[in-house]
Protein backbone atom coordinates (compact mmCIF):
# COMPACT_ATOMS: atom_id res chain seq x y z
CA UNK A 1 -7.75 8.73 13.86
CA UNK A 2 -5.59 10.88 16.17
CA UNK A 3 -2.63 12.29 14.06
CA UNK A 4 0.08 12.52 16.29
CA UNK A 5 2.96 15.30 15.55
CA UNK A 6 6.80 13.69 15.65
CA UNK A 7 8.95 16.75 17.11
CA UNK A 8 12.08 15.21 18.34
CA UNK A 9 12.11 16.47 21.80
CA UNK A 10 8.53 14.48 21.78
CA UNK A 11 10.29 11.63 20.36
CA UNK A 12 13.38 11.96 22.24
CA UNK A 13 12.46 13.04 25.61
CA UNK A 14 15.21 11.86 27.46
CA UNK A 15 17.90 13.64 25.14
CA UNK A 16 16.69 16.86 25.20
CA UNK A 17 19.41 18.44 27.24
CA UNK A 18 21.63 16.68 24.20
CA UNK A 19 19.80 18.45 21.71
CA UNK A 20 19.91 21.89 23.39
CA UNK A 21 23.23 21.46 23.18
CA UNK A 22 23.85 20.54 19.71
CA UNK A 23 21.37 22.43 18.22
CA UNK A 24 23.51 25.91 19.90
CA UNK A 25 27.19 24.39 18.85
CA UNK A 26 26.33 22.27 15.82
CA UNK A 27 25.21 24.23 13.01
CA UNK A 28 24.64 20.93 11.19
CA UNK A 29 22.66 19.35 13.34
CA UNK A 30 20.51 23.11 13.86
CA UNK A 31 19.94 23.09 10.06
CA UNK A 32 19.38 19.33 9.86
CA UNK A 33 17.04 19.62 13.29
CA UNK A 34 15.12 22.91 11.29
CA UNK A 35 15.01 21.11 8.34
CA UNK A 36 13.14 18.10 9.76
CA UNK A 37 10.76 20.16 12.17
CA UNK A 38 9.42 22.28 9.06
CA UNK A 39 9.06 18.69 7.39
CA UNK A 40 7.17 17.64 10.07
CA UNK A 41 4.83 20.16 10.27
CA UNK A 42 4.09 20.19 6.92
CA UNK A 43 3.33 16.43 6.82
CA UNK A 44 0.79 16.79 10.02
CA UNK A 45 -1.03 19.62 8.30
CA UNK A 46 -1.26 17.50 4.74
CA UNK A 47 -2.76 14.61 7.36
CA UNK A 48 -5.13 16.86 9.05
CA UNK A 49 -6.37 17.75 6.20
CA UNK A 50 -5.50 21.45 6.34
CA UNK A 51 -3.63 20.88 2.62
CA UNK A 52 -3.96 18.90 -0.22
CA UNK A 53 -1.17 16.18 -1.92
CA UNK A 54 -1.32 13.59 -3.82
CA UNK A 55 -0.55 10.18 -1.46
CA UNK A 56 3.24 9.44 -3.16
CA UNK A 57 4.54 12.81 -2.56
CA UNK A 58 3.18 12.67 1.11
CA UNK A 59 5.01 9.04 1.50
CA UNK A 60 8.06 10.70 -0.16
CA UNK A 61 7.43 13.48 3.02
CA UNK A 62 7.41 10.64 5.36
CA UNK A 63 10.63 8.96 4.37
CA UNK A 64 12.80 12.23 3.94
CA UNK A 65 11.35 12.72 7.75
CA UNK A 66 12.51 9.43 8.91
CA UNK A 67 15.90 9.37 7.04
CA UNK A 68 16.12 13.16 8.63
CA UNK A 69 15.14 11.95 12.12
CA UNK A 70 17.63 8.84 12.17
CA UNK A 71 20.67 11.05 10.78
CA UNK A 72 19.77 13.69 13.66
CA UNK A 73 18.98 10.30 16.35
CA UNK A 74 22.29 8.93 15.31
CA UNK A 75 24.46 12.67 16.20
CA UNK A 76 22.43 12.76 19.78
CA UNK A 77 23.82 9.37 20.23
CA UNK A 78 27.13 10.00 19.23
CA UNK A 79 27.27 13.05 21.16
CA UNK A 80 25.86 11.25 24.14
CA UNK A 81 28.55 8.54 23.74
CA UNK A 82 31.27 11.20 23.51
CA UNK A 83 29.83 13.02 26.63
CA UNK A 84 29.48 10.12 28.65
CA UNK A 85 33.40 9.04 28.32
């Protein structure tokens, strides 16, 4: 199984001027984008073996990622909605 690393600007590739931009004037978003890329790694090195969890608090991991990642999907949108008019 290839584990497959979820950093936004992978996920996100067409935004990433967006996220420059908010993660140098938003200090929310910066601590929310930190937040979930320290997350992140720490989930792919639990998969890939290089530490050791029991399975709930990985899936607990994996949905404070996603509710991370759709909080900071939803303020590139915004901002990309607000830039755009």
């Amino acid at each position: 199984m290839t584990l497959e690393k979820h950093d936004l600007l992978r996920e996100l590739p067409e935004s990433k001027e967006s996220i420059h931009e908010l993660k140098t004037h938003d200090t929310h978003f910066a601590r929310l984008f930190e937040e979930y890329h320290e997350l992140d790694h720490e989930i792919h090195r639990i998969e890939s073996g290089a530490e050791h969890t029991a399975d709930e608090y990985l899936e607990t991991q994996k949905k404070k990622r996603l509710s991370l990642k759709d909080q900071l999907y939803g303020m590139v949108r915004d901002y990309e909605a607000t830039k755009a008019s």
